[in-house]
C-alpha atoms as a PDB file:
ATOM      1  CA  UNK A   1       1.193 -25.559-108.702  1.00  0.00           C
ATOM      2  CA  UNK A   2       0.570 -21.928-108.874  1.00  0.00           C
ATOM      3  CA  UNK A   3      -0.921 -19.947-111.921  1.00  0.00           C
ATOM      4  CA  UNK A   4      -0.951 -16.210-111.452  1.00  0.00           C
ATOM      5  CA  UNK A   5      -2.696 -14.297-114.282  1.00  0.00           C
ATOM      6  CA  UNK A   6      -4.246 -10.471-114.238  1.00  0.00           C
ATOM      7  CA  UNK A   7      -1.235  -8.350-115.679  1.00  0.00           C
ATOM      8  CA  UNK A   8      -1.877  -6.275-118.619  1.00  0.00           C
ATOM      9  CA  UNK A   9      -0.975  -2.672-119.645  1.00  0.00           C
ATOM     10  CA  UNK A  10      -2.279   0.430-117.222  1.00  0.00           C
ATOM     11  CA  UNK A  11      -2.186   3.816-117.667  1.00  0.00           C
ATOM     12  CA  UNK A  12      -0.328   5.365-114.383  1.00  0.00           C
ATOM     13  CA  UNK A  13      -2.848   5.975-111.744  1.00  0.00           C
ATOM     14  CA  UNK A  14      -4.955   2.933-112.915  1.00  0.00           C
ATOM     15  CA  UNK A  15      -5.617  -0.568-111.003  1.00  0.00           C
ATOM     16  CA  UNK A  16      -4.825  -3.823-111.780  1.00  0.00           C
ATOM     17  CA  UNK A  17      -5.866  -7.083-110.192  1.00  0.00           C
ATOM     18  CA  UNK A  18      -3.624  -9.983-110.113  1.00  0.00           C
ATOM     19  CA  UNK A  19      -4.955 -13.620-109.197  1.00  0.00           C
ATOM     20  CA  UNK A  20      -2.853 -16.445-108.220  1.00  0.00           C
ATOM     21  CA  UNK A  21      -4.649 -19.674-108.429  1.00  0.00           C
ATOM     22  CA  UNK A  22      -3.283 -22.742-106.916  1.00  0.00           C
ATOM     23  CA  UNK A  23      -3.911 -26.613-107.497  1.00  0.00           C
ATOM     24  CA  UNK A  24      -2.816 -29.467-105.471  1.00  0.00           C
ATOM     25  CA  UNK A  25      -1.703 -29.401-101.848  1.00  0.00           C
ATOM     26  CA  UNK A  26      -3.310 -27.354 -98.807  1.00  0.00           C
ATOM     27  CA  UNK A  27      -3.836 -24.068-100.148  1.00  0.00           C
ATOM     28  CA  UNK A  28      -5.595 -22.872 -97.207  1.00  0.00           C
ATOM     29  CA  UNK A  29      -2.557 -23.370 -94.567  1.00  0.00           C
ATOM     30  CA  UNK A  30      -0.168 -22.068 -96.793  1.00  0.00           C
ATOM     31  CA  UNK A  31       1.166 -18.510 -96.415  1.00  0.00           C
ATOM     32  CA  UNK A  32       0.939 -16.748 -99.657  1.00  0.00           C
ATOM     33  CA  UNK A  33       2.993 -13.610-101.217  1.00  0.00           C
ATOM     34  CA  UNK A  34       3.545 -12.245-103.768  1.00  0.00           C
ATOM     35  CA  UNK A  35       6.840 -10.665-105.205  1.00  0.00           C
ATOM     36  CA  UNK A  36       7.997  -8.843-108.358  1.00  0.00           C
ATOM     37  CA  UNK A  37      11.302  -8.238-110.829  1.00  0.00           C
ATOM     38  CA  UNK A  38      11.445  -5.468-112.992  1.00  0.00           C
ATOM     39  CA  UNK A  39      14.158  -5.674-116.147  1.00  0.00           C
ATOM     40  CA  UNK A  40      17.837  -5.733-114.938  1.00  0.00           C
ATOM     41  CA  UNK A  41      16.718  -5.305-111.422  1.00  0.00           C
ATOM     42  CA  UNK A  42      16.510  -7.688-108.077  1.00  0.00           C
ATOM     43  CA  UNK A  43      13.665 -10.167-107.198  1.00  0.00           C
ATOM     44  CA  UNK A  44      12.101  -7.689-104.541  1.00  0.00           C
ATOM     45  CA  UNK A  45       9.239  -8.248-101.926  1.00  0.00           C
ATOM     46  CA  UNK A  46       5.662  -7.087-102.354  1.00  0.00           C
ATOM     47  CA  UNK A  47       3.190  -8.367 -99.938  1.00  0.00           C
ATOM     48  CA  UNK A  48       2.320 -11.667 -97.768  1.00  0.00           C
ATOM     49  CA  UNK A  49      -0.659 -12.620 -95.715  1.00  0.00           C
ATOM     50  CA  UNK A  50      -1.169 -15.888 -93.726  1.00  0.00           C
ATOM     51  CA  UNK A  51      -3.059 -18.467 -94.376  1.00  0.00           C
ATOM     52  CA  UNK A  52      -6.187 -17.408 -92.011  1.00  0.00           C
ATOM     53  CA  UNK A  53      -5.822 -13.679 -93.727  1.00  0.00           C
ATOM     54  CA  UNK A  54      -5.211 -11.895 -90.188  1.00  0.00           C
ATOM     55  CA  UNK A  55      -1.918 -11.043 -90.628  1.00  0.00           C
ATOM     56  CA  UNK A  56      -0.486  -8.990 -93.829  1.00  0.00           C
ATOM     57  CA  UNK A  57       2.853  -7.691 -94.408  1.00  0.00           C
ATOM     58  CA  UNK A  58       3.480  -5.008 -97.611  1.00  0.00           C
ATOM     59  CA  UNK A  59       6.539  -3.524 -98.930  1.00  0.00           C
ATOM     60  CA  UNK A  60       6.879   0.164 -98.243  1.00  0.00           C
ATOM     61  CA  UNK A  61       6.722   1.213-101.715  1.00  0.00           C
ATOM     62  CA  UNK A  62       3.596   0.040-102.095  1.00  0.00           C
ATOM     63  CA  UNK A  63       1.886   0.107 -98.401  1.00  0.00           C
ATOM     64  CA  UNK A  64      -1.356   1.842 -99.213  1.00  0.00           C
ATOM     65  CA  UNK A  65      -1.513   1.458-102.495  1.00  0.00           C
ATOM     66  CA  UNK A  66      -1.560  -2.395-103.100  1.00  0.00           C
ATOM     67  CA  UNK A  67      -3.956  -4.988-101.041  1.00  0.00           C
ATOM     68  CA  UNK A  68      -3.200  -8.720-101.042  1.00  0.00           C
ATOM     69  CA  UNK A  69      -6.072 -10.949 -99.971  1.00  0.00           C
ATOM     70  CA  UNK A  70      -7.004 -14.412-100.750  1.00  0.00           C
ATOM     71  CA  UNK A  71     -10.025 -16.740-100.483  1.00  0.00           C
ATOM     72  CA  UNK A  72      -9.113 -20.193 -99.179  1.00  0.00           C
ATOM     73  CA  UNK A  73     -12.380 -21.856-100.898  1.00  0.00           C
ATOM     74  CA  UNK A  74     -11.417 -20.831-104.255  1.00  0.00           C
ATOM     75  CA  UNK A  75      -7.676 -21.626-103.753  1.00  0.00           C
ATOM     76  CA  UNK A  76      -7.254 -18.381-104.806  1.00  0.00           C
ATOM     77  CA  UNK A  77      -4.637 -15.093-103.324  1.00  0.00           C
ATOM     78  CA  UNK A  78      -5.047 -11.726-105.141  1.00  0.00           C
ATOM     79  CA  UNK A  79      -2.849  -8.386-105.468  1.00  0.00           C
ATOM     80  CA  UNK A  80      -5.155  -5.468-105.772  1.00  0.00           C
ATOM     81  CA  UNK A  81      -3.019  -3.217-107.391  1.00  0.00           C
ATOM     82  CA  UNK A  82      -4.426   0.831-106.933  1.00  0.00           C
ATOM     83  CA  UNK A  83      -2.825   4.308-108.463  1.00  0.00           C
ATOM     84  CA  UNK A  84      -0.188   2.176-110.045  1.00  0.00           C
ATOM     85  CA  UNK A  85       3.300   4.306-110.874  1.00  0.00           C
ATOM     86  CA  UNK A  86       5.622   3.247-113.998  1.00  0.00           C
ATOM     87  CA  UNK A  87       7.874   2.110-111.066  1.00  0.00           C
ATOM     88  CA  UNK A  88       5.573  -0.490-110.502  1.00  0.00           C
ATOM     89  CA  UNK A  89       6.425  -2.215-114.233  1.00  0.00           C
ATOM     90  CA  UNK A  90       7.701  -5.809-113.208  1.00  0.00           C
ATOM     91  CA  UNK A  91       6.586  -9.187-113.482  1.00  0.00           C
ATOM     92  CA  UNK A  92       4.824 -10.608-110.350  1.00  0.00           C
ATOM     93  CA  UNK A  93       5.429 -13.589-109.189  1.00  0.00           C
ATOM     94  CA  UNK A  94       3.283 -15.283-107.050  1.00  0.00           C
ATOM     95  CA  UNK A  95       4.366 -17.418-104.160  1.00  0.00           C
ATOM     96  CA  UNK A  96       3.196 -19.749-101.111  1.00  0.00           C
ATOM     97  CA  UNK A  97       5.127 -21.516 -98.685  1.00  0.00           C
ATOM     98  CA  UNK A  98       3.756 -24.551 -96.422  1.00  0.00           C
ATOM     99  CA  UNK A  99       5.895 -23.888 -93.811  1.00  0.00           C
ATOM    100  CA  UNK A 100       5.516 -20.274 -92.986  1.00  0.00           C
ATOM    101  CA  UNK A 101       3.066 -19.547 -90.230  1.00  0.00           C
ATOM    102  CA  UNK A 102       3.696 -15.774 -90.621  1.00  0.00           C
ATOM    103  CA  UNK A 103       4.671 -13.649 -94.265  1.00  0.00           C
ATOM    104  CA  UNK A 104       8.352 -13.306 -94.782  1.00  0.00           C
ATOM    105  CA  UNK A 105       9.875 -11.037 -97.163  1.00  0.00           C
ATOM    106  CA  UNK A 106      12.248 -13.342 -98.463  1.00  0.00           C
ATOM    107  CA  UNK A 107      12.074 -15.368-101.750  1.00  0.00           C
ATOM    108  CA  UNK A 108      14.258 -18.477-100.082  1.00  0.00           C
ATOM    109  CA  UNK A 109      11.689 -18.630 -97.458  1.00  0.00           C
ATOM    110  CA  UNK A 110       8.615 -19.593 -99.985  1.00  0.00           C
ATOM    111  CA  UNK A 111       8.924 -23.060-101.792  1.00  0.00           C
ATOM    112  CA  UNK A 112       6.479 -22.478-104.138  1.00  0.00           C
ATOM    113  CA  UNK A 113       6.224 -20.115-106.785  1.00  0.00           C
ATOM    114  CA  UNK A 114       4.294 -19.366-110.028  1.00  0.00           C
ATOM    115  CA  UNK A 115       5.296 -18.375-113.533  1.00  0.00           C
ATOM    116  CA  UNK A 116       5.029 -14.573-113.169  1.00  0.00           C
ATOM    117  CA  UNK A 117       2.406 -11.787-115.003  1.00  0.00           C
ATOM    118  CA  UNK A 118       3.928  -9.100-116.858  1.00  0.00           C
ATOM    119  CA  UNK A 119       2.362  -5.662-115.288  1.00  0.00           C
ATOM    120  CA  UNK A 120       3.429  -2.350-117.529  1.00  0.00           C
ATOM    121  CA  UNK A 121       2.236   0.682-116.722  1.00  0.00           C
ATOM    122  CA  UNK A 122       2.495   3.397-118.861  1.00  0.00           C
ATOM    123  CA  UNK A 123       3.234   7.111-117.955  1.00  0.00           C
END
């Protein structure tokens, strides 16, 4: 089970942190990602990272803006979210797959999936 929490309201050009914590199973093999939907638009792809945290894959929208980490102890991935844009208004889902070894950018390919965090940014 996957609980992501951390959305809120941001003024553009603020940050945001986003935490995904997990319960049950092997966190710390699973490949974790995280994706977002904004209203009347596509499920798209944000970031991934594997479950050792050496490889990360990001969206080019947000490629040096966004960060996702995760700490294996704490069961625990994150989406540091920097000089966010209103474009970046969605809810974020978070997402883990035990059968990944590497981050894929698409939603079929994760088999777990939490309950989404509204993030609104304001302009």
């Amino acid at each position: 089970q996957l609980q992501a929490s951390g959305g809120g309201l941001v003024q553009a050009g603020g940050s945001l942190r986003l935490s995904c914590a997990a319960s049950g199973g092997t966190f710390s093999r699973y490949t974790v990602a995280w994706f977002r939907q904004a209203p009347g638009k596509e499920r798209e792809f944000v970031a991934a990272i594997n479950w050792s945290s050496t490889i990360a894959h990001y969206a080019d929208s947000i490629k040096g803006r966004f960060t996702i980490s995760r700490d294996n102890a704490k069961n625990t991935q994150y989406l540091q979210m920097n000089s966010l844009r209103p474009v970046d208004a969605a809810v974020y889902y978070c997402a883990a797959s035990n059968t990944l070894i590497d981050g894929s950018s698409n939603g079929y390919d994760y088999n777990y999936w939490g309950q989404g965090t509204e993030v609104t940014v304001s302009s």
